[in-house]
Protein backbone atom coordinates (compact mmCIF):
# COMPACT_ATOMS: atom_id res chain seq x y z
CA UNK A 1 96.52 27.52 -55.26
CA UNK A 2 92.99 27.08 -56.71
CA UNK A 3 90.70 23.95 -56.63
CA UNK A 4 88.48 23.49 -59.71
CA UNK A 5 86.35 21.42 -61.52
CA UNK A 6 87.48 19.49 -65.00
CA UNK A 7 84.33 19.10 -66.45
CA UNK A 8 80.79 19.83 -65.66
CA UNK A 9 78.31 18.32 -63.99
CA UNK A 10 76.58 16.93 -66.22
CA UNK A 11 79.53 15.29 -67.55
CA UNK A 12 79.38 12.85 -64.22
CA UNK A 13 79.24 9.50 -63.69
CA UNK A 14 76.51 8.43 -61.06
CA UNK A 15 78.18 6.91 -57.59
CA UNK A 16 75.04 6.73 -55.36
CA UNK A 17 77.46 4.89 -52.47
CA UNK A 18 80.25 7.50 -52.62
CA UNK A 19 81.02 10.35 -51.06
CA UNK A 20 80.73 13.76 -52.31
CA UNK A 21 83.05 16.24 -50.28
CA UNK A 22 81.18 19.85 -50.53
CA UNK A 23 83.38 21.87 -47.87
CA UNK A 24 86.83 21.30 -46.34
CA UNK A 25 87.96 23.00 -43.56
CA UNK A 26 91.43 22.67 -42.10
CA UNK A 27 93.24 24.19 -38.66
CA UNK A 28 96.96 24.42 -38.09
CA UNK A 29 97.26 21.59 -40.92
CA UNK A 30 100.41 20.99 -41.95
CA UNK A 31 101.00 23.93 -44.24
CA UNK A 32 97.73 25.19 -43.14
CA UNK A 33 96.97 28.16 -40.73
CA UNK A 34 93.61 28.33 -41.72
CA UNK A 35 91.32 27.11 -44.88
CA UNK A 36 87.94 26.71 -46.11
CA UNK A 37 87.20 25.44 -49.28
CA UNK A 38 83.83 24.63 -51.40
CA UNK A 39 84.09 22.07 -53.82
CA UNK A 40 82.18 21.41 -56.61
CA UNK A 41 80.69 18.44 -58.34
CA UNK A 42 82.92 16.47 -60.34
CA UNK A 43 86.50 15.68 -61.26
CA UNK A 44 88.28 18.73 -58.57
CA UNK A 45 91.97 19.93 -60.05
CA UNK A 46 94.35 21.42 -56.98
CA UNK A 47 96.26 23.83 -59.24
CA UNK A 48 99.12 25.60 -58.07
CA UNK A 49 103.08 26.13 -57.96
CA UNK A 50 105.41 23.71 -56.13
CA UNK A 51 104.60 24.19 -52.28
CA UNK A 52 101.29 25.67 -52.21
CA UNK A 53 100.07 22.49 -50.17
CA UNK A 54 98.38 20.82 -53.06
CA UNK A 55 99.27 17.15 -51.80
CA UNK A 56 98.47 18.54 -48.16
CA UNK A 57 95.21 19.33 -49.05
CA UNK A 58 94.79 15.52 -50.64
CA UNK A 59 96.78 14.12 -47.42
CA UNK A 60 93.65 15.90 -45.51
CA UNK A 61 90.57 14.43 -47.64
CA UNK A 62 92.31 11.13 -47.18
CA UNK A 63 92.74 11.77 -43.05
CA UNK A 64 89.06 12.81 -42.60
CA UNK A 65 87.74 9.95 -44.94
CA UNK A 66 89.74 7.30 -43.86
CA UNK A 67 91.25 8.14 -40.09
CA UNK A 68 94.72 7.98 -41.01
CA UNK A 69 97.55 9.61 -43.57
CA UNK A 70 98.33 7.73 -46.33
CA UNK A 71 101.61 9.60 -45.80
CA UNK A 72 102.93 9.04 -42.48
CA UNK A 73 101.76 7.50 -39.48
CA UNK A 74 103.32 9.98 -36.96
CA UNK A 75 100.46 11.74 -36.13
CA UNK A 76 102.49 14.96 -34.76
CA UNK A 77 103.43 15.49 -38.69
CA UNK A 78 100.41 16.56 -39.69
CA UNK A 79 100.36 19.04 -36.78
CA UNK A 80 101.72 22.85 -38.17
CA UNK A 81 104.98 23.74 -36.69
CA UNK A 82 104.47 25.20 -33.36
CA UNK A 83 101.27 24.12 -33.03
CA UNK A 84 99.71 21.97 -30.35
CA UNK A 85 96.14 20.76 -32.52
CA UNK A 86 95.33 20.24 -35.57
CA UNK A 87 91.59 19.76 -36.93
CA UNK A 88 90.00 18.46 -40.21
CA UNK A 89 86.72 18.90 -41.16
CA UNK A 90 84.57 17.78 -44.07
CA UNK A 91 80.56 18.53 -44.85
CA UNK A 92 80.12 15.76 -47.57
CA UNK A 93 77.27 13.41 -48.88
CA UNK A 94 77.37 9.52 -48.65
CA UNK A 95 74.87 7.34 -50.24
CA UNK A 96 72.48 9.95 -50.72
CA UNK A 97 72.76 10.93 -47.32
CA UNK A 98 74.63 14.31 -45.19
CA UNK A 99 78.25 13.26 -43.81
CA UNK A 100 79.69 15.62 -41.47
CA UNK A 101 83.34 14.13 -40.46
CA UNK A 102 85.70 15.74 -38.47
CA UNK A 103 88.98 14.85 -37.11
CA UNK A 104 90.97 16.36 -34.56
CA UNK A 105 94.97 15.67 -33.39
CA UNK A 106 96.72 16.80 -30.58
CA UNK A 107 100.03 16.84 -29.82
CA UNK A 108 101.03 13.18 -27.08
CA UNK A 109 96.95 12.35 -27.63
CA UNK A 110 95.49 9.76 -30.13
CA UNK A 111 93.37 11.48 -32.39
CA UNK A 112 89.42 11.61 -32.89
CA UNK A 113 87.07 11.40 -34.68
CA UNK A 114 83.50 12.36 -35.37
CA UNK A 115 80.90 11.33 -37.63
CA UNK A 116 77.76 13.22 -37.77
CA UNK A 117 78.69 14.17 -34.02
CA UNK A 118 78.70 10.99 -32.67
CA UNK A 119 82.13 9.95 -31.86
CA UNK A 120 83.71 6.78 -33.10
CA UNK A 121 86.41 4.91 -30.55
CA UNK A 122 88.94 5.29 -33.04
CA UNK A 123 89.36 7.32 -35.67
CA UNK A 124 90.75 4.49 -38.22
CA UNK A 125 86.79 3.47 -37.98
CA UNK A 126 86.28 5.88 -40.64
CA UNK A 127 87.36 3.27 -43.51
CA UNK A 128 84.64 0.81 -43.12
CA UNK A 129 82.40 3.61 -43.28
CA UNK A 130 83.77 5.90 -46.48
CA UNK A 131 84.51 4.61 -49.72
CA UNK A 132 87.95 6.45 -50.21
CA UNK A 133 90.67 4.77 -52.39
CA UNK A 134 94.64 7.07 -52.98
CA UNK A 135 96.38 6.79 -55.81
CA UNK A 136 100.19 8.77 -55.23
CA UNK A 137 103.17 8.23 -57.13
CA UNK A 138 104.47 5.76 -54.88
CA UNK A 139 101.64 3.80 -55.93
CA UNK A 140 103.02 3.32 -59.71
CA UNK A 141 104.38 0.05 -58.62
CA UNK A 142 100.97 -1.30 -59.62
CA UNK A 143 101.88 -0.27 -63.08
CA UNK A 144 105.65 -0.92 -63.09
CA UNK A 145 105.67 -3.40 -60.45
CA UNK A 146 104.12 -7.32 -60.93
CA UNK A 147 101.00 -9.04 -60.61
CA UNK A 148 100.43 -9.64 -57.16
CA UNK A 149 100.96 -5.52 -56.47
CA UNK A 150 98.08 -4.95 -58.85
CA UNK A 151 95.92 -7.72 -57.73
CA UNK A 152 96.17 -6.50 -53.82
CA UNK A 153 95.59 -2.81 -55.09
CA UNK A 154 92.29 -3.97 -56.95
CA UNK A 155 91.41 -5.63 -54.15
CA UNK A 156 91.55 -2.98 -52.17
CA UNK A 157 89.19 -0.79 -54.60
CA UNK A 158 86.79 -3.42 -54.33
CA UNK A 159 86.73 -4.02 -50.65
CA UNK A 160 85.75 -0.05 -50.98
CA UNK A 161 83.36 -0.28 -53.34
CA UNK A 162 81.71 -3.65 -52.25
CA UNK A 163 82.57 -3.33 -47.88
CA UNK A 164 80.56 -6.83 -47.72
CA UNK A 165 83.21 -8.49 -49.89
CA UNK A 166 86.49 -6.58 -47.96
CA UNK A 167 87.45 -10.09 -46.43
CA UNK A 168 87.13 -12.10 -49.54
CA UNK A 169 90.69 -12.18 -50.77
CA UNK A 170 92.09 -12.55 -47.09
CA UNK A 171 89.66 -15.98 -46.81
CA UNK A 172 90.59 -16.91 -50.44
CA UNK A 173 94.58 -16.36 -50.00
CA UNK A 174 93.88 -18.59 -46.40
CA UNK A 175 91.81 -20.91 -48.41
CA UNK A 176 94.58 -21.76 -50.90
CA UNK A 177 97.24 -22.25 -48.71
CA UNK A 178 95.07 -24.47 -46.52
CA UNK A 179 94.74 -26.93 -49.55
CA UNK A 180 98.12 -26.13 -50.94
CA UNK A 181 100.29 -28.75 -49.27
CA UNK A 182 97.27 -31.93 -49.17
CA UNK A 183 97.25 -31.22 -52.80
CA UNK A 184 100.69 -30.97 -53.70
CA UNK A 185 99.99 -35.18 -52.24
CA UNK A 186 97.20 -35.72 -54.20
CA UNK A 187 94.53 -36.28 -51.26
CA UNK A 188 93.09 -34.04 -48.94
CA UNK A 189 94.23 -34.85 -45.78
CA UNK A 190 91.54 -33.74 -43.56
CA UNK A 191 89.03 -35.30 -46.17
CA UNK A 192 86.83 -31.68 -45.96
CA UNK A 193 86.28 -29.65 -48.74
CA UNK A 194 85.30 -26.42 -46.44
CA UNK A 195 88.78 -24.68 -47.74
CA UNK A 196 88.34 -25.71 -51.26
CA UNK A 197 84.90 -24.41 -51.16
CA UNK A 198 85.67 -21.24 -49.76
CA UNK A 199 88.71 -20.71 -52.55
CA UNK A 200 85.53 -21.11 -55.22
CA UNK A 201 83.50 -18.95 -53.63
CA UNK A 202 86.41 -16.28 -53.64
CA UNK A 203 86.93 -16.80 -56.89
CA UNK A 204 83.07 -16.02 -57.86
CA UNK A 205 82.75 -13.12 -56.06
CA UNK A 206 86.13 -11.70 -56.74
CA UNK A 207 86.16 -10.87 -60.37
CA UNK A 208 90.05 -9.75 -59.70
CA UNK A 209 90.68 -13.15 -58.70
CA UNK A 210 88.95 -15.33 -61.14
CA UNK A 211 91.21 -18.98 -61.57
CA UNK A 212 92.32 -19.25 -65.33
């Protein structure tokens, strides 16, 4: 298996608040006795026959960026057989700025994590921090499946892009059903607007959940 880049440089777009993974290093990960791996700028194509570890090595970008698999939640999976640890690590840049993550799993502990050395109290932390969004083929229910599934999985993508604005569709859903039943009645039963307004302001700053 070989990781490459589909275009040059040149050819991308700019993403000052992203993250740019440079090196990836993986222990006793899954498949994985032992790898380090340079990436390059740019779209990055994992090539390689079925069961060279291509969607391990995906599985791992997601567990050091985000804290978590977007796989499984038993931690002991990502372990290698007969193994008692597994570690992650990535050298990356974020906003301009170095990012050194690593994560580390042992078998019956919770995992860790590290960001720039300092540890974090869990390692889930790590998605408020990096801007990391999966897209798998269980995820082709936002094509196939109906609105709602595409609206939540936009949502998503903005709360990574925009962090400030991760809460907006939670107040606006809470908003809505707040006013639902006083106006199903006609008259706000409380008399306060504070829902209402809140619904609005969703609305502005959520271009994925503008009101007709």
């Amino acid at each position: 298996m070989r990781a490459k880049p589909a275009r040059p440089e040149s050819g991308v777009a700019s993403a000052a608040s992203g993250l740019i993974v440079k090196t990836l290093s993986l222990r006793d990960y899954r498949s994985y006795a032992s790898l380090e791996l340079e990436l390059e700028p740019g779209i990055v194509l994992a090539v390689g026959p079925n069961g060279a570890g291509k969607t391990n090595l995906l599985e791992s970008l997601h567990v050091a960026a985000q804290g978590f698999s977007p796989r499984t939640r038993a931690d002991a999976q990502l372990i290698r057989f007969g193994e008692r640890g597994a570690r992650v690590a990535v050298d990356a840049e974020h906003g301009g700025s170095p990012a050194a993550i690593e994560v580390t799993l042992r078998l019956g502990e919770v995992k860790r994590a590290r960001l720039n050395g300092a540890p974090l109290r869990a390692a889930e932390e790590l998605r408020s921090k990096l801007p990391t969004l999966v897209f798998t083929p269980d995820r082709l229910a936002v094509v196939k499946g109906g609105p709602a599934v595409r609206r939540a999985y936009f949502d998503r993508a903005l709360g990574r892009l925009f962090p400030s604005r991760a809460q907006t569709p939670t107040e606006y859903a809470a908003a809505l059903g707040n006013n639902r039943p006083a106006s199903r009645g006609g008259v706000f039963a409380t008399g306060s607007t504070r829902p209402l307004d809140a619904a609005r302001r969703g609305a502005r700053n959520n271009p994925c959940r503008r009101p007709a």
